[in-house]
C-alpha atoms as a PDB file:
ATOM      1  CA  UNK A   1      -8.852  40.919   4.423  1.00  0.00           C
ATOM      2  CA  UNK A   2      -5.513  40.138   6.216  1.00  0.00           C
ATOM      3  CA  UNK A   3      -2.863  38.773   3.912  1.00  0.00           C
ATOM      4  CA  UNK A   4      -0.638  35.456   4.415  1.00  0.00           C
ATOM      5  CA  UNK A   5       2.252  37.671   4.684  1.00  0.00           C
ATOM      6  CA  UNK A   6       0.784  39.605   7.342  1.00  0.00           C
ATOM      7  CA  UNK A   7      -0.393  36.469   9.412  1.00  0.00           C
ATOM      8  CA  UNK A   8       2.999  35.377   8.629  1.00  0.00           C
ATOM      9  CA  UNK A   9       4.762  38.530  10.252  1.00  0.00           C
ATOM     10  CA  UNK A  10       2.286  38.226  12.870  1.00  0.00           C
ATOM     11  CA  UNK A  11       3.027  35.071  14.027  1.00  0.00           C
ATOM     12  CA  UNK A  12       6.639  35.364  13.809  1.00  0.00           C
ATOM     13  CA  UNK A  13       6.901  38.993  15.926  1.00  0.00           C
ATOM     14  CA  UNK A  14       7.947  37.210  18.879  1.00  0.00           C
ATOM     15  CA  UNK A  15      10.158  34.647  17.626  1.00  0.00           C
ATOM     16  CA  UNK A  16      14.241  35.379  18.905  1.00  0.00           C
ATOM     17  CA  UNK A  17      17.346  34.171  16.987  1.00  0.00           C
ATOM     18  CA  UNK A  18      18.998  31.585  18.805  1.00  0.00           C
ATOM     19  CA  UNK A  19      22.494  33.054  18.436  1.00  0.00           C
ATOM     20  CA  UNK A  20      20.817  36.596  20.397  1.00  0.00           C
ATOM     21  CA  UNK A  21      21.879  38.757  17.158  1.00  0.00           C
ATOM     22  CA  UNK A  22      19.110  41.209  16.202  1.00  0.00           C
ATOM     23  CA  UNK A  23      17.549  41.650  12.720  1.00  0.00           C
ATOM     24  CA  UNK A  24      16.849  44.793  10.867  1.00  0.00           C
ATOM     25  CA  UNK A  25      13.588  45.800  11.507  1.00  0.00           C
ATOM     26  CA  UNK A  26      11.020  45.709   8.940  1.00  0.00           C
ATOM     27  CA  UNK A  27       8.184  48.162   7.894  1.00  0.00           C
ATOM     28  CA  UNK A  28       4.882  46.601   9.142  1.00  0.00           C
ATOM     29  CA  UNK A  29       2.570  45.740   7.384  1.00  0.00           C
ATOM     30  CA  UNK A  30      -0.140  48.296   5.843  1.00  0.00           C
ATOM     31  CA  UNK A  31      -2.958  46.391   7.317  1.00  0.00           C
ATOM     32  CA  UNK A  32      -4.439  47.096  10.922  1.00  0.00           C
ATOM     33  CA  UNK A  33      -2.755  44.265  13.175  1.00  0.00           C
ATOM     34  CA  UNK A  34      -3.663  40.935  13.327  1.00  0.00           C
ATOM     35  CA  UNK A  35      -5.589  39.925  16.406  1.00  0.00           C
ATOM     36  CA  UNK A  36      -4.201  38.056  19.473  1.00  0.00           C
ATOM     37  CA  UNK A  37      -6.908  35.457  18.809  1.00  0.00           C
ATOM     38  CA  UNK A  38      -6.081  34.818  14.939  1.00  0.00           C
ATOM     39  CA  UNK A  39      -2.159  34.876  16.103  1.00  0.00           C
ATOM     40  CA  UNK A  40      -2.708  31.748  17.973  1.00  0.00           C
ATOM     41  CA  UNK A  41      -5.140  30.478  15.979  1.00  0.00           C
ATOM     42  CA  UNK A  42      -1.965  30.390  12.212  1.00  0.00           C
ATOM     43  CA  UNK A  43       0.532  28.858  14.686  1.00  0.00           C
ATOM     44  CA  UNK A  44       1.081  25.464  13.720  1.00  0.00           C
ATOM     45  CA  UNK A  45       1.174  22.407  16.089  1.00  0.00           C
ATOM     46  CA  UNK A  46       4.523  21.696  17.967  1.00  0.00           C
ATOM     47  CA  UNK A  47       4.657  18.444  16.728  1.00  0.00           C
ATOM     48  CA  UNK A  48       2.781  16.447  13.739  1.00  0.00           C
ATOM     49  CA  UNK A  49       3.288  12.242  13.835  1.00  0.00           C
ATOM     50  CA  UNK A  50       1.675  10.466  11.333  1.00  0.00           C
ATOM     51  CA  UNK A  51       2.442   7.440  13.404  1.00  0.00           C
ATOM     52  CA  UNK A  52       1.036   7.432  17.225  1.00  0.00           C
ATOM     53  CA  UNK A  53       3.392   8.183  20.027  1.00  0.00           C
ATOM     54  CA  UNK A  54       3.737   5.302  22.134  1.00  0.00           C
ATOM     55  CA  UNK A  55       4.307   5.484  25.775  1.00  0.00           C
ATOM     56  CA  UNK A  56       1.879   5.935  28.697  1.00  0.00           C
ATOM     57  CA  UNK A  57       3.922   8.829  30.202  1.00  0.00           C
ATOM     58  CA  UNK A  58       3.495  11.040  27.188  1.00  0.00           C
ATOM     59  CA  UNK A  59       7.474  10.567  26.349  1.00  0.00           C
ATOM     60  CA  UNK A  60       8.734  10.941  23.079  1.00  0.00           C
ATOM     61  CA  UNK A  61      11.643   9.559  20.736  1.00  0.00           C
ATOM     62  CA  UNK A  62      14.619  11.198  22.791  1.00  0.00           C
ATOM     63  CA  UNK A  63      15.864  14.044  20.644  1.00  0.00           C
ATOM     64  CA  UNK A  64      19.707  13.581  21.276  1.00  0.00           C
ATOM     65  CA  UNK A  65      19.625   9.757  20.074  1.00  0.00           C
ATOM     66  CA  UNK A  66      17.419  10.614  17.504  1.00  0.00           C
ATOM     67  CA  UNK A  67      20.276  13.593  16.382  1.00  0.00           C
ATOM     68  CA  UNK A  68      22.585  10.258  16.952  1.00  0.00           C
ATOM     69  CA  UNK A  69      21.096   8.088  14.878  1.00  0.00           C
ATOM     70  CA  UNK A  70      20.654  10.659  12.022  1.00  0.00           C
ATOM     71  CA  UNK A  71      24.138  11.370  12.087  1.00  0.00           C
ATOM     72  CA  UNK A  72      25.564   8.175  12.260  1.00  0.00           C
ATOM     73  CA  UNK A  73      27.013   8.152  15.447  1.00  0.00           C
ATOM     74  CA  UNK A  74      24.839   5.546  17.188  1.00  0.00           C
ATOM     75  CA  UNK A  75      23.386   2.555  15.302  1.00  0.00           C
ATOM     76  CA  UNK A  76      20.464  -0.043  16.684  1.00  0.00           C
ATOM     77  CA  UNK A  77      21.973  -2.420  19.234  1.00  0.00           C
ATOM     78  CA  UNK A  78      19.494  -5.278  17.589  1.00  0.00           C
ATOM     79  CA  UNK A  79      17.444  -5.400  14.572  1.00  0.00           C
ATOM     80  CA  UNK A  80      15.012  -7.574  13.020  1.00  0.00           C
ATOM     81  CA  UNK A  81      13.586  -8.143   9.775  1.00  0.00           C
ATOM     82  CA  UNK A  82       9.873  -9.223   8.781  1.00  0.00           C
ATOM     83  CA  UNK A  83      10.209  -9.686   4.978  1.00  0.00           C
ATOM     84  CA  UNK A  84       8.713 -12.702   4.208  1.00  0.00           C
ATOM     85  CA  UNK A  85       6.445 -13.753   7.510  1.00  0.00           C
ATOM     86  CA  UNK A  86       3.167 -14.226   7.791  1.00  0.00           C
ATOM     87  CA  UNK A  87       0.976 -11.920   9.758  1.00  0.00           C
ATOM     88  CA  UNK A  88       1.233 -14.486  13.079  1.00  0.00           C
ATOM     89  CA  UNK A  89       4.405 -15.296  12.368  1.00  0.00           C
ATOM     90  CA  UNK A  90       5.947 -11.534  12.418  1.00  0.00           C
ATOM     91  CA  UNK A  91       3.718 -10.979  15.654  1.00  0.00           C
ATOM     92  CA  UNK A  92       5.313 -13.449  17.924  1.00  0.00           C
ATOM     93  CA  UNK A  93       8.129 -12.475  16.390  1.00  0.00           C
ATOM     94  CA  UNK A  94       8.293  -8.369  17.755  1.00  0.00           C
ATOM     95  CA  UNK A  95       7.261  -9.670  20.751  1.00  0.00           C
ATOM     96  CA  UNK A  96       9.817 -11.820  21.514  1.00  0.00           C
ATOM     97  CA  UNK A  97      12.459  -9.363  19.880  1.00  0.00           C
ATOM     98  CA  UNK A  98      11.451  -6.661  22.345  1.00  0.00           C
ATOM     99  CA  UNK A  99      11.442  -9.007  25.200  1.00  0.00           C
ATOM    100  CA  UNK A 100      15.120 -10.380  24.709  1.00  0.00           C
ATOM    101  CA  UNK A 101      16.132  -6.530  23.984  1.00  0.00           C
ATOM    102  CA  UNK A 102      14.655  -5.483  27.408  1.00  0.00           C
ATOM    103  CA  UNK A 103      16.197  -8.562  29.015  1.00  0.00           C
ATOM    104  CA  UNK A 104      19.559  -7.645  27.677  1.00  0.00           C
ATOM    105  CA  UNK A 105      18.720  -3.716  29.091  1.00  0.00           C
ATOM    106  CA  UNK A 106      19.111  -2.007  24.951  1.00  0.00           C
ATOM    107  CA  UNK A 107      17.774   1.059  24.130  1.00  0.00           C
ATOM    108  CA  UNK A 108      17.628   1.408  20.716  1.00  0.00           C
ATOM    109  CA  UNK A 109      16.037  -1.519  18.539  1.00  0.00           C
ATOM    110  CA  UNK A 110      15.445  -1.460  14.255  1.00  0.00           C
ATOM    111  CA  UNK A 111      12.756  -3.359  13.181  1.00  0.00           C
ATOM    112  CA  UNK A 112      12.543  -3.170   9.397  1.00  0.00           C
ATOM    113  CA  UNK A 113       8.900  -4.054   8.589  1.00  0.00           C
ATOM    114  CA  UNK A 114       8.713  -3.428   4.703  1.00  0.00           C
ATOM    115  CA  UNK A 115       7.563   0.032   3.352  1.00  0.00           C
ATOM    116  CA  UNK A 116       4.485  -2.120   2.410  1.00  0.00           C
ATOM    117  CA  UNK A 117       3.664  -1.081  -1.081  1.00  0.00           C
ATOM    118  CA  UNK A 118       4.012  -2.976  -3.949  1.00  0.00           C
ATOM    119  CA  UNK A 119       2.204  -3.446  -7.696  1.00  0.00           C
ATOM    120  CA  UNK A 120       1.021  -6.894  -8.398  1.00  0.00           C
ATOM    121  CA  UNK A 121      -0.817  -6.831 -12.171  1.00  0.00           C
ATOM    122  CA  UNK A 122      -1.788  -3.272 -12.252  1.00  0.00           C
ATOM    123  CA  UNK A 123      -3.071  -3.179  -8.482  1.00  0.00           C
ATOM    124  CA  UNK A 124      -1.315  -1.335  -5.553  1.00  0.00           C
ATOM    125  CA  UNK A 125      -1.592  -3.785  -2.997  1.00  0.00           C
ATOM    126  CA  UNK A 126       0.046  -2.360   0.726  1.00  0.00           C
ATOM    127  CA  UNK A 127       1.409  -4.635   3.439  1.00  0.00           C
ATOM    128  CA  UNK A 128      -0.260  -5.927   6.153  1.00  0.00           C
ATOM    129  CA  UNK A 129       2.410  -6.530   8.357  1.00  0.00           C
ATOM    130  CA  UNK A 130       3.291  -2.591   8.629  1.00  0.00           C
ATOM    131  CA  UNK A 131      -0.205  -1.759   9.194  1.00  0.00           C
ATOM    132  CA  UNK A 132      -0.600  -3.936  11.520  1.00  0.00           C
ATOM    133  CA  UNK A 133       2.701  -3.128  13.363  1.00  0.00           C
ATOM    134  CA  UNK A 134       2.048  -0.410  15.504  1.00  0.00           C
ATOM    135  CA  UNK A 135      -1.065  -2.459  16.672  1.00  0.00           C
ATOM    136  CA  UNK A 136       0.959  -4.615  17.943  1.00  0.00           C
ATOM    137  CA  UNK A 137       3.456  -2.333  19.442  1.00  0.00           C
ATOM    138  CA  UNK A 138       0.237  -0.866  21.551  1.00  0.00           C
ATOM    139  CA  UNK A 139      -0.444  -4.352  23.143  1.00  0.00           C
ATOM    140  CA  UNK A 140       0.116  -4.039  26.767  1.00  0.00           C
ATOM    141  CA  UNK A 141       2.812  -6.747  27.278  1.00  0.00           C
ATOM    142  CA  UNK A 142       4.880  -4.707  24.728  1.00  0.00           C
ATOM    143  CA  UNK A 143       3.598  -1.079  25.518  1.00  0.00           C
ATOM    144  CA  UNK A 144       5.351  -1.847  28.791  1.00  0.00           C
ATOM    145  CA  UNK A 145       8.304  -1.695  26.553  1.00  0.00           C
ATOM    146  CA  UNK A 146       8.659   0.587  23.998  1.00  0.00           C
ATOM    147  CA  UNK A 147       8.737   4.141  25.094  1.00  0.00           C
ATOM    148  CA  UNK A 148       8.602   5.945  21.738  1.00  0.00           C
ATOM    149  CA  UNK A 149       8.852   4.505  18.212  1.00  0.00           C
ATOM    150  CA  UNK A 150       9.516   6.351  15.160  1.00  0.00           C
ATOM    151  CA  UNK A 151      10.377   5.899  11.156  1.00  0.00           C
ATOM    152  CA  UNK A 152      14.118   5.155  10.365  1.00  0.00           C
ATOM    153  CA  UNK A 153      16.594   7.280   8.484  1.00  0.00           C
ATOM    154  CA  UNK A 154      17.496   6.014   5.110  1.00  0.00           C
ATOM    155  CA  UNK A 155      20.774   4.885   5.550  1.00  0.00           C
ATOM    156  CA  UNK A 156      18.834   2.227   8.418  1.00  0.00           C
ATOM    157  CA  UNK A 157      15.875   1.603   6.133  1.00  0.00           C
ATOM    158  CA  UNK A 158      13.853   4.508   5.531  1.00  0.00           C
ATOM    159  CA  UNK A 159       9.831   4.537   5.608  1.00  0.00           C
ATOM    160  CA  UNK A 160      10.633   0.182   5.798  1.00  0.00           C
ATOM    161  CA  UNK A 161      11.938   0.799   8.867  1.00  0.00           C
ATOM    162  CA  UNK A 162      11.414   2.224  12.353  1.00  0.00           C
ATOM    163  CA  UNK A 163      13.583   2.523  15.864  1.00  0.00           C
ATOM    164  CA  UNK A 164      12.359   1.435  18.743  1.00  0.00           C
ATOM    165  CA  UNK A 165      13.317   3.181  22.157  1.00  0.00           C
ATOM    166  CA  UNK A 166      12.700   0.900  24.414  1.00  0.00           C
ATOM    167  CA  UNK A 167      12.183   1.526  28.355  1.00  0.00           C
ATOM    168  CA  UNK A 168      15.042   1.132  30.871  1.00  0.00           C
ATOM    169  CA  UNK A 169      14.443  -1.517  33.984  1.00  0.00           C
ATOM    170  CA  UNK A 170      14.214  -0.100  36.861  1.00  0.00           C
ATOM    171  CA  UNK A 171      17.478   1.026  38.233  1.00  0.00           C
ATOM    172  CA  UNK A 172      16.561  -0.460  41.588  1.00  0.00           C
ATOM    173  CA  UNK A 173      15.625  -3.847  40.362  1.00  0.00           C
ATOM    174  CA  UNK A 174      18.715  -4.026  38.160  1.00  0.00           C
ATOM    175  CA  UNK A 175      21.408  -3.035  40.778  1.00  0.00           C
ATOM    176  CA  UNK A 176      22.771  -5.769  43.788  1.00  0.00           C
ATOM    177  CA  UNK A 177      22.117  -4.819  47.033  1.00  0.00           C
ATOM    178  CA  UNK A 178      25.584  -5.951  48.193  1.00  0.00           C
ATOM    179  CA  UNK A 179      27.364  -3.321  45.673  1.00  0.00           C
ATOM    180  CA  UNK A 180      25.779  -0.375  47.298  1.00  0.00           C
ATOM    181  CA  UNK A 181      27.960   1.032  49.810  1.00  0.00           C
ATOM    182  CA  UNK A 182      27.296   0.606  53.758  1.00  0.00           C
ATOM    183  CA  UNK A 183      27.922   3.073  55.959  1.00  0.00           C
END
C-alpha cells in the first residue's frame, strides 16, 4: 500500500524552486516507486472555480490586475450595488451597468450582489439575486462583455462582491483614421 507521504514525494520530484537554489536531498521513500500513471493521476487540477469562467476564448481573470486589486493598487473604475432590487429590477440593471462601462472603454467593474444568506425565523433563506447573477452574466448581449468574472477581496466586498473584467473594443474601431500617420 503506497503511503500519502510517498504519493506526496512522488508528485513533488520534479517540482524546481523558483529562486534556482537546490534542496538537500532526502532519503526516498522505503516503498517501491510510485507509478507514472498514479503520479498523474494525485496531481491536483491547475485551477478549481466554484464560479464558471466566463469568456468564449477560454480567458481568465488577468493575473496582474487581479495581484492589483488584492494589493490595493488598482480599485474598480465603476461599481454597482443590488441590495434592495427585485430580481427584474437588478437584471436590467447589470445590463445596463456593463453596457455604459464598455461604452466608456473600463476594464475593471465591482458589482456587489449581496453574499445572499440570511436567517429569517429560524430558516436560512439565500438570495436570489446572486444565484441568479452569473446567469445573467452568461446572456449573450453581456457575454460579449465580460471576459472573466471573479469574487472580490474583502476590503471591496468579499464573497458579496465580484470584479468584472470586461472586454476591450476593438482597437481598430476605437482609433480615427485621420490620427494614423500617412506615409
Amino acid at each position: 500500500m503506497v503511503k500519502d507521504a510517498d504519493l506526496f514525494a512522488a508528485a513533488m520530484a520534479d517540482v524546481k524552486r523558483l529562486d534556482g537554489k537546490r534542496r538537500a536531498a532526502r532519503p526516498q521513500p522505503q516503498e517501491a516507486a510510485v507509478a507514472p500513471a498514479v503520479r498523474r493521476a494525485i496531481r491536483p487540477p491547475a485551477a478549481i472555480s466554484r464560479e464558471p469562467e466566463l469568456g468564449a476564448d477560454g480567458g481568465s481573470f488577468d493575473r496582474d490586475i487581479s495581484r492589483k486589486l488584492s494589493r490595493r493598487q488598482l480599485a474598480p473604475e465603476a461599481t454597482i450595488d443590488l441590495h434592495g432590487m427585485t430580481l427584474a429590477a437588478a437584471e436590467g440593471a447589470v445590463t445596463r451597468f456593463l453596457e455604459r462601462a464598455v461604452e466608456r472603454d473600463l476594464r475593471v467593474v465591482l458589482i456587489v450582489t449581496g453574499k445572499g444568506l440570511r436567517e429569517e425565523n429560524g430558516r436560512t433563506i439565500t438570495g436570489r439575486i446572486r444565484a441568479e447573477f452569473f446567469g445573467w452574466l452568461d446572456r449573450t448581449d453581456n457575454r460579449a462583455r465580460v471576459r472573466a468574472v471573479r469574487a472580490a477581496h474583502a476590503h471591496h466586498g468579499g464573497t458579496g462582491a465580484f470584479y468584472v473584467l470586461l472586454r476591450r473594443r476593438s482597437s481598430a474601431s476605437s482609433r480615427s483614421l485621420r490620427a494614423t500617420p500617412q506615409r
